[in-house]
Protein backbone atom coordinates (compact mmCIF):
# COMPACT_ATOMS: atom_id res chain seq x y z
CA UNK A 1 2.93 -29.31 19.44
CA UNK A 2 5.41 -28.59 22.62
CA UNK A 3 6.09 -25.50 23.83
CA UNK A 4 10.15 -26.04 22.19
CA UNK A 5 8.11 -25.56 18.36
CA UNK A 6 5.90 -22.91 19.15
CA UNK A 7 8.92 -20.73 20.35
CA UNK A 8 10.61 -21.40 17.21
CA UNK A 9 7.83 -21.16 14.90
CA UNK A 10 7.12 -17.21 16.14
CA UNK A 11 10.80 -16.27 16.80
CA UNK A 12 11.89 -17.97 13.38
CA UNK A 13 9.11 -17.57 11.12
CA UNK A 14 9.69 -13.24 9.54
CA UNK A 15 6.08 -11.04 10.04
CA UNK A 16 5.98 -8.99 7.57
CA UNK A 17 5.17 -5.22 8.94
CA UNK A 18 1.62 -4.15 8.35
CA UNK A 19 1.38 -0.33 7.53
CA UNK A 20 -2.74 0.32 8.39
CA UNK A 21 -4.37 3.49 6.18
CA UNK A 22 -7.66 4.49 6.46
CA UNK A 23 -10.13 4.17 3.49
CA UNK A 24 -13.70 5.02 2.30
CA UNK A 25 -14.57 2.54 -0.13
CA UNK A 26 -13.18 -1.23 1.27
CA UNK A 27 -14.55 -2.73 -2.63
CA UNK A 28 -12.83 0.38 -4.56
CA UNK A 29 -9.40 0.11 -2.10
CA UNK A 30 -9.35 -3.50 -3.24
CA UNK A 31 -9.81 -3.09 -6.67
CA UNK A 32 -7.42 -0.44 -6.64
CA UNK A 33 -4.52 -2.16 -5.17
CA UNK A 34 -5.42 -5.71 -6.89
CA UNK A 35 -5.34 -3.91 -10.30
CA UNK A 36 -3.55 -0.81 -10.07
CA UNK A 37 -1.05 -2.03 -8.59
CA UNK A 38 -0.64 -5.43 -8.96
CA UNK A 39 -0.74 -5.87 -4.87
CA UNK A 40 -2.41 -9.67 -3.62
CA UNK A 41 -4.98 -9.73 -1.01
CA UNK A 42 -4.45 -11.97 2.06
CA UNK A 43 -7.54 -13.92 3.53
CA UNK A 44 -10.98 -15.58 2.46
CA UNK A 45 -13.16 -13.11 0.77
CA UNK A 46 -15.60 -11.85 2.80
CA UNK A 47 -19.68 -11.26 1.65
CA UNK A 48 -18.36 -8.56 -0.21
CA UNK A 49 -15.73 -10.53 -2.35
CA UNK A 50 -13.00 -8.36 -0.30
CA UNK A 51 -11.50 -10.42 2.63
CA UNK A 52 -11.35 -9.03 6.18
CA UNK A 53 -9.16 -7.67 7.19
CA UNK A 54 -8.71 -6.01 3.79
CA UNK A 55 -4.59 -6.66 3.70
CA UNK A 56 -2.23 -6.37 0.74
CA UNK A 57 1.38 -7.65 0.16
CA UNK A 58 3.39 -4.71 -0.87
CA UNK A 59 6.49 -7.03 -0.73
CA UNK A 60 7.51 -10.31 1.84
CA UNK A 61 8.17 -7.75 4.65
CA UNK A 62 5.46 -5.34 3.95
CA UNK A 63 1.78 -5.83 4.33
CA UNK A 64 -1.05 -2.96 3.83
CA UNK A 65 -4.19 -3.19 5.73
CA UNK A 66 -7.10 -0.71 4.65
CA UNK A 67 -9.22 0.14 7.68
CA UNK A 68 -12.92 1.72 6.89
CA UNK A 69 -12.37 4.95 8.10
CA UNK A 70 -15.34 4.71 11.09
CA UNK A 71 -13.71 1.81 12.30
CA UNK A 72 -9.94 3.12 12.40
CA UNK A 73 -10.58 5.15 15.83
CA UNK A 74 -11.26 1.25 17.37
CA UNK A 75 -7.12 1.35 17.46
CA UNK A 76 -6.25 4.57 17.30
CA UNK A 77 -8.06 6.06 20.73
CA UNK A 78 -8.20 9.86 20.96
CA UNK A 79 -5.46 10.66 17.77
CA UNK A 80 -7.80 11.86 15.27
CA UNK A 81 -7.48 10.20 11.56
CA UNK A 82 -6.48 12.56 8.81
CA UNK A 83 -9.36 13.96 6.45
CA UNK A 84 -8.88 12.54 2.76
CA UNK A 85 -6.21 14.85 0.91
CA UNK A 86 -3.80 15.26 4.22
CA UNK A 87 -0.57 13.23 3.93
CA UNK A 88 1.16 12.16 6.74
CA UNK A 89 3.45 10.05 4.85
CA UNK A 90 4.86 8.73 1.46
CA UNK A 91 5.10 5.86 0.21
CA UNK A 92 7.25 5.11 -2.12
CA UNK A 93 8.10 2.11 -4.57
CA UNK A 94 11.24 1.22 -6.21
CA UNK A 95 10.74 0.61 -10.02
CA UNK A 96 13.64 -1.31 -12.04
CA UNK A 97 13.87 1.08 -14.53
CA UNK A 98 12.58 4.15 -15.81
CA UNK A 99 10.19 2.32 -18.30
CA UNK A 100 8.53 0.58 -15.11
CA UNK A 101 7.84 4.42 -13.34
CA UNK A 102 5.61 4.89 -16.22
CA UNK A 103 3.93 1.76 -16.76
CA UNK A 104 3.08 1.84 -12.70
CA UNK A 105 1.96 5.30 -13.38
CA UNK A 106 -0.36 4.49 -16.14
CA UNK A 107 -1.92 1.39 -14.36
CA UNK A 108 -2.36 2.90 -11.05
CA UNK A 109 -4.01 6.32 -12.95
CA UNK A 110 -6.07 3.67 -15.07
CA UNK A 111 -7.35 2.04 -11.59
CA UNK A 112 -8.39 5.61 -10.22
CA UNK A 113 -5.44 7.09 -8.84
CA UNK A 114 -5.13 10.76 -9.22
CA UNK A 115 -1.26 11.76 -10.66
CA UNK A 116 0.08 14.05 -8.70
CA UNK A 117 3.57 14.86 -10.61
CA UNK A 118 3.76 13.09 -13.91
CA UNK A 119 7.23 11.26 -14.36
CA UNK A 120 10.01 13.18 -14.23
CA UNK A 121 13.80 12.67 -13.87
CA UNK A 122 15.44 14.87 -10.87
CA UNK A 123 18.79 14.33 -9.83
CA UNK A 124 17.73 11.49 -7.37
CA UNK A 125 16.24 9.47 -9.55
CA UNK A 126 12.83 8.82 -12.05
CA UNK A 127 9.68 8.80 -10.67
CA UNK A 128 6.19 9.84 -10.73
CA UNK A 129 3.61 10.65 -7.82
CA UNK A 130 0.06 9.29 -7.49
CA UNK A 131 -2.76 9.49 -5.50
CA UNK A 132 -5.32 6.02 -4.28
CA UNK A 133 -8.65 6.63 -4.39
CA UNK A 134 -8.70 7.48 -0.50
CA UNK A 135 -6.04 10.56 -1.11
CA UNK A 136 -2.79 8.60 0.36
CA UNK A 137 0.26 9.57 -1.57
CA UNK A 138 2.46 7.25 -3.70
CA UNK A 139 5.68 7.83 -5.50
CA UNK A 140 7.14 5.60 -7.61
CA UNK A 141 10.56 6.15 -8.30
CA UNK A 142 14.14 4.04 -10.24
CA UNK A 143 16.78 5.44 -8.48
CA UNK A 144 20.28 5.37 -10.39
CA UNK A 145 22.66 2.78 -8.35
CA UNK A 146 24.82 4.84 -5.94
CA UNK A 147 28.40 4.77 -6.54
């Protein structure tokens, strides 16, 4: 392959962005996100059935990668990583409708998440919080199209 394809290939090919949380449990992370959620693992299973890295796809642009919590410092350097139950973000997914807010909610609380705020309707749209098993914080949410 010449130099010419290999320029093209990683300027013109889209990598998605990989968001990297820490977790506990790499089996129980897995089985959350494959089940709960509905999220596909990328890569050959390792001896554990979960392939390594441990990376979902939230959506073509978005990729999460559970790091065992020992082993997230390897990247990370002297920033310290956040005890289970601290939230340094949300993340959030859109739903189609307010039917599909509770039908995440109920599969994700089925596959261990802990709710956090049952669904609700608030000016800005449906949604309902939940917890993975590792403590990081997910809302799922139909906003009402913006006029």
């Amino acid at each position: 392959m010449d130099s010419t394809v290999l320029v093209c290939y990683h300027h013109c090919v889209p990598v998605p962005v990989v968001l990297a949380l820490p977790t506990d449990d790499r089996v129980r992370a897995h089985a959350f996100y494959r089940d709960g959620l509905g999220f596909a693992a990328v890569g050959e299973p390792a001896d554990d059935g979960v392939p390594e890295p441990l990376q979902v796809v939230v959506s073509d642009g978005l990729h999460l990668m559970l790091i065992p919590r020992g082993g997230f410092g390897w990247v990370t350097g002297d920033h310290g990583v956040a005890a289970p139950g601290t939230s340094e973000c949300l993340l959030s997914l859109p739903a189609a409708d307010d039917a599909e807010v509770d039908a995440v909610l109920a599969r994700a609380e089925a596959a261990g998440a802990t709710v956090v705020t049952r669904p609700t309707t608030l000016p800005w749209g449906h949604l309902a919080t939940f917890a993975d098993p590792d403590g990081h914080l997910w809302q799922v949410i139909h906003a009402p199209a913006q006029s």
